[in-house]
Protein backbone atom coordinates (compact mmCIF):
# COMPACT_ATOMS: atom_id res chain seq x y z
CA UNK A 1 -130.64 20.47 187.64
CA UNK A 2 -127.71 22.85 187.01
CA UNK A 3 -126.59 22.90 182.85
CA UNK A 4 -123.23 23.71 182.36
CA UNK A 5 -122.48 25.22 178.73
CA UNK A 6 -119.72 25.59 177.16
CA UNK A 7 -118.83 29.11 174.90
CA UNK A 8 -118.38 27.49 171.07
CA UNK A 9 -115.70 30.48 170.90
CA UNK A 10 -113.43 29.46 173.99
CA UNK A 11 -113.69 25.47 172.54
CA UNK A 12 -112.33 26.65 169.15
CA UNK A 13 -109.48 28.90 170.45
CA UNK A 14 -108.64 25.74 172.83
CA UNK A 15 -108.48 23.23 169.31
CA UNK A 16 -106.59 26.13 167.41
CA UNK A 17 -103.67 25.59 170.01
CA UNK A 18 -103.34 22.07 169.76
CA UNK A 19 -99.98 21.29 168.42
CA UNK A 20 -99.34 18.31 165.54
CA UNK A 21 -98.30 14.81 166.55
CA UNK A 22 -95.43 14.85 164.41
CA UNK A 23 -93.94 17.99 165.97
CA UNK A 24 -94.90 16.21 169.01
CA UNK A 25 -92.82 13.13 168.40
CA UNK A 26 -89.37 13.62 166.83
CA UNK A 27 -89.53 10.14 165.66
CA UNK A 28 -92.38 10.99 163.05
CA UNK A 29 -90.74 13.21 161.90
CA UNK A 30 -89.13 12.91 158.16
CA UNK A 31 -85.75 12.98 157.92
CA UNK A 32 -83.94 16.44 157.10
CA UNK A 33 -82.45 16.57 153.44
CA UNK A 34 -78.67 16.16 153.16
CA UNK A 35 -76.73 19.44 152.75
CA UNK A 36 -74.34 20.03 149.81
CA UNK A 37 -71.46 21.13 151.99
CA UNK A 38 -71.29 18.27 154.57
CA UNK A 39 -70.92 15.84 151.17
CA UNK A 40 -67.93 17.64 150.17
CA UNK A 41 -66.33 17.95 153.47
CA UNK A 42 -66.50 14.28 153.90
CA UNK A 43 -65.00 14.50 150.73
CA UNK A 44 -62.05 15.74 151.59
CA UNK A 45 -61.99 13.82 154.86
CA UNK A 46 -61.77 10.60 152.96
CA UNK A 47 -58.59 12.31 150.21
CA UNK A 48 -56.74 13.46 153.53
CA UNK A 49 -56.64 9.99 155.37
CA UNK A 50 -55.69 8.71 151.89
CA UNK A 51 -52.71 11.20 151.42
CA UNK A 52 -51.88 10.64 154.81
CA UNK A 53 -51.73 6.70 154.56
CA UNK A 54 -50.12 6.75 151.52
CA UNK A 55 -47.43 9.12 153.26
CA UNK A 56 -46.83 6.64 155.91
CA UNK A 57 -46.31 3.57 153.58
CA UNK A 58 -43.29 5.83 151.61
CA UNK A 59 -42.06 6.85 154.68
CA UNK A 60 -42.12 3.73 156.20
CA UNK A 61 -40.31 1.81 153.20
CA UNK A 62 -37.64 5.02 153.21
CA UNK A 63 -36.80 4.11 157.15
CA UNK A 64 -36.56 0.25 156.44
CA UNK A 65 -34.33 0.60 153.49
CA UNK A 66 -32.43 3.42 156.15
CA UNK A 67 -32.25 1.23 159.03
CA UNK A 68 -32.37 -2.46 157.70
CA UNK A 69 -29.83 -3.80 159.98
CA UNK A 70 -26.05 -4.31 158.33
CA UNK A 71 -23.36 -6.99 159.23
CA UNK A 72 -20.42 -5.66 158.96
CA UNK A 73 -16.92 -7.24 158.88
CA UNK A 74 -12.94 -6.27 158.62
CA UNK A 75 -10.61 -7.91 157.37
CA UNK A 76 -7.00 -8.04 155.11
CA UNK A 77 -5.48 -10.17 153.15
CA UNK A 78 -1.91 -10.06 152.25
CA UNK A 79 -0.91 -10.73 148.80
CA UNK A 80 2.16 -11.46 146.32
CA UNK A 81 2.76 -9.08 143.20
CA UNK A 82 4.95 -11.53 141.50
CA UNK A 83 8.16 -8.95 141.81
CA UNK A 84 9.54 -11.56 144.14
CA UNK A 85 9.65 -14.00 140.52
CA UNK A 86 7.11 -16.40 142.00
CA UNK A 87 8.45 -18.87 143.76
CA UNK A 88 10.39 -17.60 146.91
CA UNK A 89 7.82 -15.63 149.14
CA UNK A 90 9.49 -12.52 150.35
CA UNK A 91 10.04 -11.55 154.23
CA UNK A 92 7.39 -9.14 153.95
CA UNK A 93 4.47 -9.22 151.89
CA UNK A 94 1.84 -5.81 150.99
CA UNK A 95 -1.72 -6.28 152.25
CA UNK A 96 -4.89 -4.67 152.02
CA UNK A 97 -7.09 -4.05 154.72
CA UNK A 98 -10.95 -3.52 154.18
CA UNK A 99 -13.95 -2.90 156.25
CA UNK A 100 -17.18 -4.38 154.83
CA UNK A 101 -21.12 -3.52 154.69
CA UNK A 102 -23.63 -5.89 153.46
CA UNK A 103 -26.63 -6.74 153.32
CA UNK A 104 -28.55 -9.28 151.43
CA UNK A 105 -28.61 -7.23 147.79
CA UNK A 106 -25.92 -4.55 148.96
CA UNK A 107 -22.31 -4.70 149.94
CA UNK A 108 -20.34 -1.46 150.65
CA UNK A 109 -16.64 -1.93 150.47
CA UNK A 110 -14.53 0.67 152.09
CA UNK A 111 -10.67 0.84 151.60
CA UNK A 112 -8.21 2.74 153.84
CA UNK A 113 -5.48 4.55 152.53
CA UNK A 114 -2.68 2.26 152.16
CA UNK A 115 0.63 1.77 153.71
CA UNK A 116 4.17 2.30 152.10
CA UNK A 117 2.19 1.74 148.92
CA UNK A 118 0.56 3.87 145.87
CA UNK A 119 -3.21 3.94 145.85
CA UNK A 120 -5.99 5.78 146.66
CA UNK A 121 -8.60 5.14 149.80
CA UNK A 122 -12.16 4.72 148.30
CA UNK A 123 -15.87 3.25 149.18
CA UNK A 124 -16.45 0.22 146.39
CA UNK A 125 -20.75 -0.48 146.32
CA UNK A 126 -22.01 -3.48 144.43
CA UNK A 127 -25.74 -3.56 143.77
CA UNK A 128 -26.51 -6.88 143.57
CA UNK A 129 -30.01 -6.21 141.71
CA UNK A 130 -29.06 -3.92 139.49
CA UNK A 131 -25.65 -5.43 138.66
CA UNK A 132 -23.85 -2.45 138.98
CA UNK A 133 -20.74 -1.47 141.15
CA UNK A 134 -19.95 2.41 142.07
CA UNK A 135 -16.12 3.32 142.62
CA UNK A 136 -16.21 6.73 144.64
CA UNK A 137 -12.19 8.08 145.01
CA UNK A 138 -12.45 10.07 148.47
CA UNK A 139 -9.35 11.85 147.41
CA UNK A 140 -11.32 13.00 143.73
CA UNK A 141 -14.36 12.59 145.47
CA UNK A 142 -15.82 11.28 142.29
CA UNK A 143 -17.65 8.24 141.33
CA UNK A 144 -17.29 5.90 138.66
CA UNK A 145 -20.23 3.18 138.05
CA UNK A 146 -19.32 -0.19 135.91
CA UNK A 147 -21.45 -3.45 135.46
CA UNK A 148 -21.05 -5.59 138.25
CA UNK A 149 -17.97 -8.06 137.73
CA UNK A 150 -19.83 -11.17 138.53
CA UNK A 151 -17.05 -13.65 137.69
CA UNK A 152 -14.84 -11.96 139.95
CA UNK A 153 -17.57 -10.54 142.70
CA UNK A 154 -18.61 -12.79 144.60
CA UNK A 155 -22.45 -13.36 145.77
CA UNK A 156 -23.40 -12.35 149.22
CA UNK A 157 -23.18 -15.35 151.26
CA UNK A 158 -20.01 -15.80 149.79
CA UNK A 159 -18.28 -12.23 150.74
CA UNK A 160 -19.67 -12.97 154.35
CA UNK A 161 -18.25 -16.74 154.28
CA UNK A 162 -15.11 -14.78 153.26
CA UNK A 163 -14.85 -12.14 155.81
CA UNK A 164 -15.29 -14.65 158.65
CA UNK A 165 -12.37 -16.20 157.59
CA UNK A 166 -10.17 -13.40 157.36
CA UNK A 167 -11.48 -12.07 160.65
CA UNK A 168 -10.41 -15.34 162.22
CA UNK A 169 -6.81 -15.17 161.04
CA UNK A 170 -4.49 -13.97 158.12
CA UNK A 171 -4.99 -15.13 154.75
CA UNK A 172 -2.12 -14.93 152.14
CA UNK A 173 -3.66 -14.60 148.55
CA UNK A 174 -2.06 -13.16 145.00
CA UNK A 175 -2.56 -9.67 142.85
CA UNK A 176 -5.04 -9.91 139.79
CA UNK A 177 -4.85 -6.72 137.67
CA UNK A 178 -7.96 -4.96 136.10
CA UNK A 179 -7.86 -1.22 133.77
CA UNK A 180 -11.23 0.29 133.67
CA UNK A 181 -11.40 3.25 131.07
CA UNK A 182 -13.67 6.31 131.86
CA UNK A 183 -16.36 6.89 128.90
CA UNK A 184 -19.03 9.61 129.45
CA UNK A 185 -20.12 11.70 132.20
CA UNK A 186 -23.50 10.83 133.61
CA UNK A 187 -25.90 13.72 134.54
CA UNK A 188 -28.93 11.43 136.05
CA UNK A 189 -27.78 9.46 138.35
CA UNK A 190 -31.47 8.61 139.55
CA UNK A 191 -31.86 5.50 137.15
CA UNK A 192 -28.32 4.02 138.83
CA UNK A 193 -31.04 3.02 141.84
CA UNK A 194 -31.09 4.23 145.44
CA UNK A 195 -27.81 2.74 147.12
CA UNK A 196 -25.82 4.47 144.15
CA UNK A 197 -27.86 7.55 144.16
CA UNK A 198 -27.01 7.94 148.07
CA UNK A 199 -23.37 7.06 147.49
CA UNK A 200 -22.96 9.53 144.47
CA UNK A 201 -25.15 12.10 145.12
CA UNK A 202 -23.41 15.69 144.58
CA UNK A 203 -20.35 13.90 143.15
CA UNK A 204 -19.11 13.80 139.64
CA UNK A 205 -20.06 10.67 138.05
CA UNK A 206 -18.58 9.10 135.15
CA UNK A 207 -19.21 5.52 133.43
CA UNK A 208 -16.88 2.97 132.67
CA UNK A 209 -15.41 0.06 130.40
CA UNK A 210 -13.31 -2.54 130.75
CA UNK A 211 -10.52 -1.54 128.49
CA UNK A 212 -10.47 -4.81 126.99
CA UNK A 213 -13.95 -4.13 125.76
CA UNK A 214 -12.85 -0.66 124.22
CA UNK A 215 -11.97 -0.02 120.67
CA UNK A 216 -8.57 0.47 120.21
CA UNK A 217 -8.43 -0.55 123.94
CA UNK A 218 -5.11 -2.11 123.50
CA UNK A 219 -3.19 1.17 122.72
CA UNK A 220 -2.01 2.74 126.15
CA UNK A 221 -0.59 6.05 125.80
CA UNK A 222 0.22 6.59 129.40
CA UNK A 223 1.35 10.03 128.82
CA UNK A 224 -2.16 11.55 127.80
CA UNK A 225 -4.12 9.61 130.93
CA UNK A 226 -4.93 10.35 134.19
CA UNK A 227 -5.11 7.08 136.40
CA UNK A 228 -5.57 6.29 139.77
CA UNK A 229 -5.18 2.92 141.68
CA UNK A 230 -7.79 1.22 144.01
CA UNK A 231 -6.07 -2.50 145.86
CA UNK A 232 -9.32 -4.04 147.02
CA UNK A 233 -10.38 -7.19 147.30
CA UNK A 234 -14.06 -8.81 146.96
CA UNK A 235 -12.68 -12.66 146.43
CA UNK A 236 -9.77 -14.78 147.49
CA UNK A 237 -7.33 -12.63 145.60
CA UNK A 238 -6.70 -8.86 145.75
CA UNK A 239 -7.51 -6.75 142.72
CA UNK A 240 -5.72 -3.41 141.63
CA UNK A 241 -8.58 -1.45 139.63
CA UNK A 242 -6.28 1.16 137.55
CA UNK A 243 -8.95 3.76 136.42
CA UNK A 244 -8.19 6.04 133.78
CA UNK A 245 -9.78 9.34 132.37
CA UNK A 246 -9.24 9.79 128.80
């Protein structure tokens, strides 16, 4: 009978190599504690896609209100002054040609020079929201902002109803006269809204009054004014806006 021993020194060197289970198996193992740095650059992971969302939502509403689409018109409309006395209509009446812009809270308004007559080309915006028209002279190159005429302006459906007409054929209509008064400059034009503010921007800007509406509006000393003349037309008769600076 052979015996086969074993040295007790060899058997505990073999045991002192044996390696734990849970180095063994990664799934044992706990899990590692969060670091401080990967918190805060998911941090500011999470603020960037904010900023940058938030950047396409302005930008995106900027575009639209850039590249809603427009309908836009021409037209004219010939007109009596009453010089003929009223009843006779003359050979030859004036008329006023116009090209219009709108939209369904905006309407931009722009009026040639005109021919063989006084007056001055210009670009006439009505706001329908804020209830404010903007009178910019190209030959000033100045603007001049007013309450929106709503008895004589008409709505938006209606200015388009109106255009059709004219572009279908002529239309023969009479001269309304309207004096507008110039009252204080205005340095912000930011609360005027953003159709005004893009019409106006780098311009002088002034605001206005009806004259009727004016203290002491009813005393006209032509000599001390300077006034300008704008034939336009937003309704079924033509209207000669006289504005005048103090």
């Amino acid at each position: 009978m052979v015996k086969i021993a074993f040295n007790a020194a060899l058997a505990q060197k073999g045991l002192g190599k044996e390696v734990p289970s849970a180095v063994k198996d990664p799934e044992l193992a706990g899990p590692l504690p969060p670091s401080e740095g990967s918190t805060g650059r998911c941090l500011l992971t999470l603020l960037g896609i904010a900023f940058i969302l938030s950047g396409l939502i302005v930008g995106g509403a900027c575009l639209y209100r850039y590249f809603t689409p427009k309908r836009l018109y021409h037209g004219s409309m010939q007109f009596n002054d009453g010089s003929s006395g009223g009843e006779a209509q003359p050979y030859y009446l004036p008329q006023v040609e116009e090209k219009m812009e709108i939209s369904d809270n905006m309407a931009v308004i722009s009026v040639p020079p005109p021919r063989f007559r006084p007056g001055d080309p210009a670009y006439i915006l009505h706001d329908f929201n804020r209830k404010l028209t903007a009178y910019l002279d190209l030959t000033l190159r100045t603007c001049f902002v007013i309450p929106l005429n709503t008895s004589v302006v008409l709505p938006p459906q209606d200015l388009m109803d109106l255009f059709s007409q004219l572009m279908s054929g002529s239309y023969r209509s009479y001269l309304v006269q309207e004096d507008l008064v110039v009252t204080e400059r205005i340095e912000d034009i930011k609360p005027l809204g953003f159709y005004i503010r893009r019409l106006c921007d780098g311009k002088e800007t002034y605001r206005m009054q009806r004259r009727d509406t004016v203290q002491g509006g009813g005393i006209v000393k032509r000599a001390a004014q300077d006034c300008f003349t704008i034939r336009h037309f937003e309704n079924r008769f033509v209207t000669e806006t006289r504005i005048c600076k103090p």
